[in-house]
PDB file of N, CA and C in Angstrom:
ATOM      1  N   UNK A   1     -69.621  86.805  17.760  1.00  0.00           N
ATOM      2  CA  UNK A   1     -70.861  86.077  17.575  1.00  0.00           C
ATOM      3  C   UNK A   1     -71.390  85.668  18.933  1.00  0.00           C
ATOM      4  N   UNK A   2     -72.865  85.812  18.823  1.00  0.00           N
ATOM      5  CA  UNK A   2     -73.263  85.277  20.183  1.00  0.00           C
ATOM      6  C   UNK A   2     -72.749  83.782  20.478  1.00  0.00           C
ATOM      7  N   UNK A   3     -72.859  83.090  22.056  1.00  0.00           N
ATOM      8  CA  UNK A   3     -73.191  81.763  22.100  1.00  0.00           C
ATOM      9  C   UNK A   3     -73.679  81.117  21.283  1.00  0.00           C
ATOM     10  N   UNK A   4     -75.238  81.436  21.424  1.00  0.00           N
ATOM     11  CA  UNK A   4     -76.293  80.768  21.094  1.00  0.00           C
ATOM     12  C   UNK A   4     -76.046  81.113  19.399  1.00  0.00           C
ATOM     13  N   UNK A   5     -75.726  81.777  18.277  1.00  0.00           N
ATOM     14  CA  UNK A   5     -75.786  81.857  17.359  1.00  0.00           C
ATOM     15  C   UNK A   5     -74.667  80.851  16.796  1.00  0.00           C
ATOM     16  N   UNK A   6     -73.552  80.588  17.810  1.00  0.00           N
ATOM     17  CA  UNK A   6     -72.525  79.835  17.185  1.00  0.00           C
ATOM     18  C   UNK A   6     -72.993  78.176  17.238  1.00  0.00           C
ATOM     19  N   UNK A   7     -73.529  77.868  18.574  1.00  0.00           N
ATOM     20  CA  UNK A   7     -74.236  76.210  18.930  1.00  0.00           C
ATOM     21  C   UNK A   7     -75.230  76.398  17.526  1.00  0.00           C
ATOM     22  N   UNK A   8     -75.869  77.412  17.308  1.00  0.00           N
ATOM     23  CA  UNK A   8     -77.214  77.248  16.780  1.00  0.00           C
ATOM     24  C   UNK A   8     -76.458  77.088  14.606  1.00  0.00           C
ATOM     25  N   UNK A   9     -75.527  77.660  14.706  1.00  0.00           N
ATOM     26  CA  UNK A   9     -74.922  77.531  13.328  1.00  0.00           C
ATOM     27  C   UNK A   9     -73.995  76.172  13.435  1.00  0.00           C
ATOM     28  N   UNK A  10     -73.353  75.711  14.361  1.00  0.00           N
ATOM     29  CA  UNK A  10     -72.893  74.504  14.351  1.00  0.00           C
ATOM     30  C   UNK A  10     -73.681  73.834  13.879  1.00  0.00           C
ATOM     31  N   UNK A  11     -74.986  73.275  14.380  1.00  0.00           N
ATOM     32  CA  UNK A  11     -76.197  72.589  14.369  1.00  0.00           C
ATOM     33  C   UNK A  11     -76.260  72.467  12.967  1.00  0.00           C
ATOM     34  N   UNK A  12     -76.521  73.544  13.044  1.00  0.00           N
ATOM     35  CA  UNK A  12     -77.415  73.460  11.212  1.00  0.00           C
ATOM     36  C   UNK A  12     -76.456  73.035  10.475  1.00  0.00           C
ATOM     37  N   UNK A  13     -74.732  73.683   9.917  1.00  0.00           N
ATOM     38  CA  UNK A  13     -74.003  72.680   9.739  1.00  0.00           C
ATOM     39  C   UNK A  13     -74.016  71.469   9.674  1.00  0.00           C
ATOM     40  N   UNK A  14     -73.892  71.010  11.145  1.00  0.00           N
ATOM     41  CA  UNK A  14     -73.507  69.623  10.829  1.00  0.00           C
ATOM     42  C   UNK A  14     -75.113  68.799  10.604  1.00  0.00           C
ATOM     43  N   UNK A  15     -76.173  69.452  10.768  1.00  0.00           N
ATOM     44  CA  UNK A  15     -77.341  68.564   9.613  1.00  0.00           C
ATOM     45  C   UNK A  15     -77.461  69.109   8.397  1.00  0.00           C
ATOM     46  N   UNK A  16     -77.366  70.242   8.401  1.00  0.00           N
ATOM     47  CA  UNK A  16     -77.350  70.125   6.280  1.00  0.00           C
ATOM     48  C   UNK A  16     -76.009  69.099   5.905  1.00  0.00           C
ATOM     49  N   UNK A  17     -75.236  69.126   6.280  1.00  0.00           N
ATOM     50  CA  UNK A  17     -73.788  68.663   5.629  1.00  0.00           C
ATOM     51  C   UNK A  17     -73.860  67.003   6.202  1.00  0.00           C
ATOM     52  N   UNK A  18     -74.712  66.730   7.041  1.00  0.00           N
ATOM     53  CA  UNK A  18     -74.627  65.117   7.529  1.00  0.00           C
ATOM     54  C   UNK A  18     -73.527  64.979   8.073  1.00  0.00           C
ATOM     55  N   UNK A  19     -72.870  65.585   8.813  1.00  0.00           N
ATOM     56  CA  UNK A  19     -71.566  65.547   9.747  1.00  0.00           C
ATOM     57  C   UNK A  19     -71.559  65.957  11.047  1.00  0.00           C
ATOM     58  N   UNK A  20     -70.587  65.279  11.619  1.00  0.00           N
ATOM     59  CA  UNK A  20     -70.376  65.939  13.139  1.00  0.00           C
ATOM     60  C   UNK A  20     -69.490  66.550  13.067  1.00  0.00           C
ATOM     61  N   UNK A  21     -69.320  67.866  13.169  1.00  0.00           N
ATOM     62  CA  UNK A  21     -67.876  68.516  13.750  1.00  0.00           C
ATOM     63  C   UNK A  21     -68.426  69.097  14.457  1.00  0.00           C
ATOM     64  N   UNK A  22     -66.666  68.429  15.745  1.00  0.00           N
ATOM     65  CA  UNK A  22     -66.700  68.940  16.507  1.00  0.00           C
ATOM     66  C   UNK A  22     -66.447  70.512  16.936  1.00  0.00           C
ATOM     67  N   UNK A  23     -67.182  71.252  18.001  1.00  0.00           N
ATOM     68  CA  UNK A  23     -66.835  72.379  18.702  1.00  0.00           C
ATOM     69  C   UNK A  23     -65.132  72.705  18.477  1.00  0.00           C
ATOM     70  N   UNK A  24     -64.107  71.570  18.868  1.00  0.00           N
ATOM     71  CA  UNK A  24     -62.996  71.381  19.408  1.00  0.00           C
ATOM     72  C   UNK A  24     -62.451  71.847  18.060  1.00  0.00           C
ATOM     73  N   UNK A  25     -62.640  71.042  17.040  1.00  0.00           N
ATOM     74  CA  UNK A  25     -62.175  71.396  15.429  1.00  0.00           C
ATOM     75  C   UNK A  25     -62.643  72.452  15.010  1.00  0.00           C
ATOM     76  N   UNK A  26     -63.503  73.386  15.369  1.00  0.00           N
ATOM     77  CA  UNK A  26     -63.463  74.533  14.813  1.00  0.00           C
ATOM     78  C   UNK A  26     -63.096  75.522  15.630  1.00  0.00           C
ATOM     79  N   UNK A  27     -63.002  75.316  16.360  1.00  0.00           N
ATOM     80  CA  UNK A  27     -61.741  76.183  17.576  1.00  0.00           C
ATOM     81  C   UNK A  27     -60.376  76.191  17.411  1.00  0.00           C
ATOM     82  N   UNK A  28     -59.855  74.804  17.150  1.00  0.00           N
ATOM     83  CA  UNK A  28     -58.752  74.918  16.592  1.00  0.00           C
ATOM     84  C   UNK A  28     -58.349  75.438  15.129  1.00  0.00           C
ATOM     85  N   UNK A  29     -59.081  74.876  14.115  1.00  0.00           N
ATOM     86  CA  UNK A  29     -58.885  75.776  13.040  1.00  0.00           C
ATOM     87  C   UNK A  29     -58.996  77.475  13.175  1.00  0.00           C
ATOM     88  N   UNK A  30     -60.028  77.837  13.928  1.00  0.00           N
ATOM     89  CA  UNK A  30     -60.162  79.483  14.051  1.00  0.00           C
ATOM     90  C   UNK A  30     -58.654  79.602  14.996  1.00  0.00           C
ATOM     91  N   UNK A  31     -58.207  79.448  15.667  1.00  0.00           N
ATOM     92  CA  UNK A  31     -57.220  79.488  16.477  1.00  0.00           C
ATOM     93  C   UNK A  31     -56.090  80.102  14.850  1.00  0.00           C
ATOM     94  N   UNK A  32     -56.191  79.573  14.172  1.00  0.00           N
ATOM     95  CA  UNK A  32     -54.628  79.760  12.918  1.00  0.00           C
ATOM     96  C   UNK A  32     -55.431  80.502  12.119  1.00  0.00           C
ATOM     97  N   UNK A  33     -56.278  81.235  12.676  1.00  0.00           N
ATOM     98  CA  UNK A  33     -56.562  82.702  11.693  1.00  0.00           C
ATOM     99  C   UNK A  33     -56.433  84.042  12.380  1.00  0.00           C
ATOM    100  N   UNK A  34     -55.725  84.739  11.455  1.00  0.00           N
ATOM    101  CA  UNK A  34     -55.244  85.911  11.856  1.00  0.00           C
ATOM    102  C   UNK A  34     -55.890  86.847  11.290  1.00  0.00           C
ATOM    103  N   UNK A  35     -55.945  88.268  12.489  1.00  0.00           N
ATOM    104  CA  UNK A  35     -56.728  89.239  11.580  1.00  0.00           C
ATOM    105  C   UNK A  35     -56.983  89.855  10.713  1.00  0.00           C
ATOM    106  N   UNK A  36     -55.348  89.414   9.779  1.00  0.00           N
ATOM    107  CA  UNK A  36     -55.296  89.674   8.125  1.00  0.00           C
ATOM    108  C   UNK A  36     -55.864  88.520   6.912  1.00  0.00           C
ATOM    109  N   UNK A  37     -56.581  87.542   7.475  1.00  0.00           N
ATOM    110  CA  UNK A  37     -57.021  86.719   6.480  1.00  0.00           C
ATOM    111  C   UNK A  37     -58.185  86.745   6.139  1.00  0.00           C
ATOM    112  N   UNK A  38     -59.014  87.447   6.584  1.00  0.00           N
ATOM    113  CA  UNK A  38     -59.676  88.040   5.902  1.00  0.00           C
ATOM    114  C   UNK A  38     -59.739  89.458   4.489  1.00  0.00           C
ATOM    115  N   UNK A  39     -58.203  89.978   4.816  1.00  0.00           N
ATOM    116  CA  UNK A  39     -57.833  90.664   4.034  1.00  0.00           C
ATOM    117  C   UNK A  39     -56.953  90.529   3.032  1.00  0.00           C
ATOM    118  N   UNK A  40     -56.548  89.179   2.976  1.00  0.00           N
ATOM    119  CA  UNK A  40     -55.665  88.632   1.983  1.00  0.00           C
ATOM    120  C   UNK A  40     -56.672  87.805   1.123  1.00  0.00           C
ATOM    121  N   UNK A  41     -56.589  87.366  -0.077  1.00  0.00           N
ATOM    122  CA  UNK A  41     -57.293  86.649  -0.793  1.00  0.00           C
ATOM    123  C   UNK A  41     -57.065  85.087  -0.628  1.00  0.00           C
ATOM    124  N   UNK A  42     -55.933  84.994  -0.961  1.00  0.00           N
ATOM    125  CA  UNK A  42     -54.542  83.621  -1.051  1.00  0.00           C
ATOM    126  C   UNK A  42     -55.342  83.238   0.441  1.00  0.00           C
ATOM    127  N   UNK A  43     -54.823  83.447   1.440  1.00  0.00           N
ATOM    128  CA  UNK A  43     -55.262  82.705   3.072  1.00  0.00           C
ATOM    129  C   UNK A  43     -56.713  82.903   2.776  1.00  0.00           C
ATOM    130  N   UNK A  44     -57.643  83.831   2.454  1.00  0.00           N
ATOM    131  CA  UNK A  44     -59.217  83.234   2.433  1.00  0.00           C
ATOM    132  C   UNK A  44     -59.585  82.022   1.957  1.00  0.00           C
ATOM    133  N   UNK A  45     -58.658  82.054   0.818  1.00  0.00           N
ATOM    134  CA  UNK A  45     -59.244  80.967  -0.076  1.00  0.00           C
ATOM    135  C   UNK A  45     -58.754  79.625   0.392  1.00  0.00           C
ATOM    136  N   UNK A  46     -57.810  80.035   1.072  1.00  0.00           N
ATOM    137  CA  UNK A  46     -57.106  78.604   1.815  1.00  0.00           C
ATOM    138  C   UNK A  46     -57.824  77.944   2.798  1.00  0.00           C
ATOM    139  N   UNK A  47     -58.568  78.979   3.653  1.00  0.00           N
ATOM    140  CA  UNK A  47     -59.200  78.918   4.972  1.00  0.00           C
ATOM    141  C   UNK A  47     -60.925  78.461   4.527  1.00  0.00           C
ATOM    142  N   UNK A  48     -61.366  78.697   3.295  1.00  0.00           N
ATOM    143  CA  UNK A  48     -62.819  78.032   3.013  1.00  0.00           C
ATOM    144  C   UNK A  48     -62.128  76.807   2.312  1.00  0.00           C
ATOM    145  N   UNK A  49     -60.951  76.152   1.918  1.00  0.00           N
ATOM    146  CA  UNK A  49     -60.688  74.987   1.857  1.00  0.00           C
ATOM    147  C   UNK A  49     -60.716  73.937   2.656  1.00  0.00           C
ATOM    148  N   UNK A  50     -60.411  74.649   3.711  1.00  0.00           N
ATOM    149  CA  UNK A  50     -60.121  74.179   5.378  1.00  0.00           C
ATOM    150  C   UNK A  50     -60.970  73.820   5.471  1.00  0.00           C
ATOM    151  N   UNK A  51     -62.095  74.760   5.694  1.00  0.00           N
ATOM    152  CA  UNK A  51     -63.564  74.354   6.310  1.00  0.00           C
ATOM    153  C   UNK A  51     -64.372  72.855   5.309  1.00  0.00           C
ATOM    154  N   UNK A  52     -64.011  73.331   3.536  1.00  0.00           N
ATOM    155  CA  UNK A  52     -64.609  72.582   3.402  1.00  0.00           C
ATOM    156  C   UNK A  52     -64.076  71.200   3.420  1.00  0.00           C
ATOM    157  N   UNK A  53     -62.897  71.140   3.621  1.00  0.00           N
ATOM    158  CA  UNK A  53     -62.286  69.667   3.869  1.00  0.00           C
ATOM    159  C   UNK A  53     -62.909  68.953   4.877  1.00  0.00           C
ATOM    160  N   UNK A  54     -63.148  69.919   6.250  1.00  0.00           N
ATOM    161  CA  UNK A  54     -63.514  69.364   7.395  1.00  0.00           C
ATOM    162  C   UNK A  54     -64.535  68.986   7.727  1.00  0.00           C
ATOM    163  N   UNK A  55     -65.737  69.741   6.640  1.00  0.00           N
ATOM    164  CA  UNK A  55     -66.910  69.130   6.543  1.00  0.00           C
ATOM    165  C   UNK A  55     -67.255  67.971   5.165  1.00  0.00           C
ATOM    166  N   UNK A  56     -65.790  67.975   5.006  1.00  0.00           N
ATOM    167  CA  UNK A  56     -66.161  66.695   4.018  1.00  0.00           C
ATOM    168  C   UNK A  56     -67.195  67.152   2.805  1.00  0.00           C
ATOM    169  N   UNK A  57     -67.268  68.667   2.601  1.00  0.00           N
ATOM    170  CA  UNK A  57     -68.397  69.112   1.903  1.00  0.00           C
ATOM    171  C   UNK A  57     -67.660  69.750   0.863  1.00  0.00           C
ATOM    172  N   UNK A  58     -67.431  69.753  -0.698  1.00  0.00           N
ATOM    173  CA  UNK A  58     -66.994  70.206  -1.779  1.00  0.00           C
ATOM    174  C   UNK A  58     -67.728  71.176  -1.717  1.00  0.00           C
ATOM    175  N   UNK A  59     -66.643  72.584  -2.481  1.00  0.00           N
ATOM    176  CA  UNK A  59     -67.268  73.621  -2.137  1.00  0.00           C
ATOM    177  C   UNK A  59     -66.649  74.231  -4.016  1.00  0.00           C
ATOM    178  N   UNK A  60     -67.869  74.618  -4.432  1.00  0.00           N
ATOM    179  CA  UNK A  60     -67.610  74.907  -6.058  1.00  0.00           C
ATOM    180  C   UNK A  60     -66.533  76.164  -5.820  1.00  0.00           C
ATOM    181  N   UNK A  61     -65.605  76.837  -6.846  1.00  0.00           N
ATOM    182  CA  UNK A  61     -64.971  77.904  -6.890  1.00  0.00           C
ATOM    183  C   UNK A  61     -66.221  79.111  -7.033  1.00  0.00           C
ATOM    184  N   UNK A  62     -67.432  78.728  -8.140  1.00  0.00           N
ATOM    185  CA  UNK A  62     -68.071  79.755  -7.764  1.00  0.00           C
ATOM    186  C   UNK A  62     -68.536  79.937  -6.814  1.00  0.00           C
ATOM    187  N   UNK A  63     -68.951  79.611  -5.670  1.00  0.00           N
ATOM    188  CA  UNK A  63     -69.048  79.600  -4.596  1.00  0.00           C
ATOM    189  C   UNK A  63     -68.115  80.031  -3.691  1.00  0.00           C
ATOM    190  N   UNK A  64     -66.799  79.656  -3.684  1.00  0.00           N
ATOM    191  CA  UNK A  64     -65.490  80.220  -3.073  1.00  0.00           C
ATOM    192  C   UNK A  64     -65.425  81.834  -2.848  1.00  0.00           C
ATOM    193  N   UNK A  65     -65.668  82.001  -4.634  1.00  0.00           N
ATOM    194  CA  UNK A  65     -65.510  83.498  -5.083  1.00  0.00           C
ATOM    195  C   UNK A  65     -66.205  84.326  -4.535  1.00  0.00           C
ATOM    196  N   UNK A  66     -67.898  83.894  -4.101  1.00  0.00           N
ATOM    197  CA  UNK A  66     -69.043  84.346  -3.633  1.00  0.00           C
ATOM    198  C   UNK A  66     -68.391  84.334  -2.659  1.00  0.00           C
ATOM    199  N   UNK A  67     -68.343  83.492  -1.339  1.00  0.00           N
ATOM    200  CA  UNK A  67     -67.982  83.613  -0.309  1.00  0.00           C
ATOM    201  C   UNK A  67     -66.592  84.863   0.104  1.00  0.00           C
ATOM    202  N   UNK A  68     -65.651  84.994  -1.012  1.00  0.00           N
ATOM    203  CA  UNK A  68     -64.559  86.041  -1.014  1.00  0.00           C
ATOM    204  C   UNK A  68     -65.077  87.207  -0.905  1.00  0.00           C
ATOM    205  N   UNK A  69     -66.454  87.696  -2.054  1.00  0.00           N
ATOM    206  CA  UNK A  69     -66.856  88.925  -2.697  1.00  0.00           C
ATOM    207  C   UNK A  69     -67.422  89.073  -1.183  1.00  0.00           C
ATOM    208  N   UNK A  70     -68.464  88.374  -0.976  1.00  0.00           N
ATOM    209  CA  UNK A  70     -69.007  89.047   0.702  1.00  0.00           C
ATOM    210  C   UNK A  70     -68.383  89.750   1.621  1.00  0.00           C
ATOM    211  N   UNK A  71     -66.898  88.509   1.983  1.00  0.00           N
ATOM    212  CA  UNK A  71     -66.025  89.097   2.731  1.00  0.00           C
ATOM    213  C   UNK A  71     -65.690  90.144   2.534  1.00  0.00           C
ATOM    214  N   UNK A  72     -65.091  90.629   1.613  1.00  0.00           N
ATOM    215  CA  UNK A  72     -64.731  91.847   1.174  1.00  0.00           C
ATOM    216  C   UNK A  72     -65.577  92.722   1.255  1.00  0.00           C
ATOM    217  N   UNK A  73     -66.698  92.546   0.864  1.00  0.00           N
ATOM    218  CA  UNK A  73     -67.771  93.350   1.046  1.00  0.00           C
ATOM    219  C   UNK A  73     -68.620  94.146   2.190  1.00  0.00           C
ATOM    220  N   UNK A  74     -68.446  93.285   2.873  1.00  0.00           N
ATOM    221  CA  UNK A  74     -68.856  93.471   4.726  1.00  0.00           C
ATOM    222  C   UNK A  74     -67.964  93.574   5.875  1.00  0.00           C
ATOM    223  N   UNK A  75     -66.612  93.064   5.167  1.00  0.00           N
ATOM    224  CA  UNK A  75     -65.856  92.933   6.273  1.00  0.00           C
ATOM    225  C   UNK A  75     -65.747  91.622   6.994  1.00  0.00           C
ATOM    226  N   UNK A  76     -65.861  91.426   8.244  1.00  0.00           N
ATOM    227  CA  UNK A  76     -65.092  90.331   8.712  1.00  0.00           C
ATOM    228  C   UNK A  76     -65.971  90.529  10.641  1.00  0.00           C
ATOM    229  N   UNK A  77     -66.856  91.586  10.696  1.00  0.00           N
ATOM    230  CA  UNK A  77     -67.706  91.652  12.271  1.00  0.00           C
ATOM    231  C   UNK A  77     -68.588  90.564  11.645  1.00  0.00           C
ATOM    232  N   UNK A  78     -68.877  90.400  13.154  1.00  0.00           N
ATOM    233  CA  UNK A  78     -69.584  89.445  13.844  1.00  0.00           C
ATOM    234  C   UNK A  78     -71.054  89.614  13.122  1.00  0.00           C
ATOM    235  N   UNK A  79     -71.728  90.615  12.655  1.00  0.00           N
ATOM    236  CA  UNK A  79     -72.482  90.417  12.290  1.00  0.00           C
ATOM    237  C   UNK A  79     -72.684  89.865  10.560  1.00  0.00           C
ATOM    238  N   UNK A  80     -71.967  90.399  10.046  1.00  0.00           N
ATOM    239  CA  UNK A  80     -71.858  90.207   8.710  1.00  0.00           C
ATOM    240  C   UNK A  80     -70.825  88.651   8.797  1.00  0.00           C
ATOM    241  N   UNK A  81     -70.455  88.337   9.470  1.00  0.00           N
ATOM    242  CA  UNK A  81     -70.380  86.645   9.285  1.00  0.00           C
ATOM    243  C   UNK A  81     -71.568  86.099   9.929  1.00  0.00           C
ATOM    244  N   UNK A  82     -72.511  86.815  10.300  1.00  0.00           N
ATOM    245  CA  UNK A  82     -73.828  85.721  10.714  1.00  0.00           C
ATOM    246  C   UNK A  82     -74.674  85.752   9.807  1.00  0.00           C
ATOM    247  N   UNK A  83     -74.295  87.006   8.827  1.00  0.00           N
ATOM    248  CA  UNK A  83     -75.780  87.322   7.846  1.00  0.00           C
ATOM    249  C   UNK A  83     -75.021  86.314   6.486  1.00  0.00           C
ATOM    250  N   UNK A  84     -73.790  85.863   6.345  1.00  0.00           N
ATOM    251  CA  UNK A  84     -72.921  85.379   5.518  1.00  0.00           C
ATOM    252  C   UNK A  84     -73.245  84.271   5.746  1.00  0.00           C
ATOM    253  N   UNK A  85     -73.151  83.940   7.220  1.00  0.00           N
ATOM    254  CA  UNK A  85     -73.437  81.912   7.444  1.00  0.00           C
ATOM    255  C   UNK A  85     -74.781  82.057   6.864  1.00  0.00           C
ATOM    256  N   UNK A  86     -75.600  82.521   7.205  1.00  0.00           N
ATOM    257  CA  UNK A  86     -77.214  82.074   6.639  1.00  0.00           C
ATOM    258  C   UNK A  86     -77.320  82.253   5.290  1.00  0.00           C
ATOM    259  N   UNK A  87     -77.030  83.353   4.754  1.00  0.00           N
ATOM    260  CA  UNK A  87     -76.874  83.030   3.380  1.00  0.00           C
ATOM    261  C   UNK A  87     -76.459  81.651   2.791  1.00  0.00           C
ATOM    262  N   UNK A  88     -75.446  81.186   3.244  1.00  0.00           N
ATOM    263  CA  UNK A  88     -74.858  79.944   2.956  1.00  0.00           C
ATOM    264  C   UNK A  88     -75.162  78.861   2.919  1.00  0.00           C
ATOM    265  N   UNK A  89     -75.950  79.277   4.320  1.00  0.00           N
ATOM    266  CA  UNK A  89     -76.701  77.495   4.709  1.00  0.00           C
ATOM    267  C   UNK A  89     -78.136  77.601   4.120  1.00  0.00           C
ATOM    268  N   UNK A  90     -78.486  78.256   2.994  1.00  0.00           N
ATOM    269  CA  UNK A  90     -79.610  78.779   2.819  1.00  0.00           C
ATOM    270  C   UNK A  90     -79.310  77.892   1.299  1.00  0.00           C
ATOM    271  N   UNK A  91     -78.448  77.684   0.354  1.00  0.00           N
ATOM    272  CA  UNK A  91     -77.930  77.075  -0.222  1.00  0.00           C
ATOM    273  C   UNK A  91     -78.018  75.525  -0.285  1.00  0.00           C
TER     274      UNK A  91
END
C-alpha cells in the first residue's frame, strides 16, 4: 500500500469509528500476521476480531463473512486490500 493511502485510510478509520488508533497499534498487530492468514479461515477470522476489538467497533458475522468472501476472492495484494478498505468504510 502506498504511504499516503495508509495515513489517508487510518484517518478515515479513526473518524468514522470516533477513535484514535494509533500508527504504533496497527503495526504491531500487522507485525503477528503471516502470509498464510489470509489463507486460513480460523486466523482471518481471528485477525478481523483483532481489528475490531481495537477499534472498539463491533463487527456483525455477516460482515466478517463478507470481509472473508473478498479475501478469498482477490487475494491479499495491495491493491485489492485498498479496493476492500473502501468498500468497508463505505459502510
Amino acid at each position: 500500500m502506498s504511504r499516503d493511502f495508509s495515513k489517508d485510510a487510518l484517518n478515515a478509520i479513526n473518524k468514522k469509528a470516533g477513535k484514535n488508533i494509533t500508527e504504533g497499534a496497527i503495526k504491531k498487530l500487522a507485525s503477528t500476521v503471516k502470509p498464510g492468514t489470509t489463507q486460513n479461515e480460523a486466523q482471518l477470522r481471528q485477525l478481523i476480531k483483532q481489528v475490531s476489538a481495537m477499534a472498539k467497533v463491533p463487527v456483525s458475522e455477516a460482515t466478517v463473512q463478507e470481509i472473508i468472501n473478498a479475501v478469498k476472492k482477490g487475494g491479499a495484494g495491495s491493491g485489492s486490500m485498498e479496493s476492500l478498505m473502501k468498500m468497508l468504510l463505505k459502510k
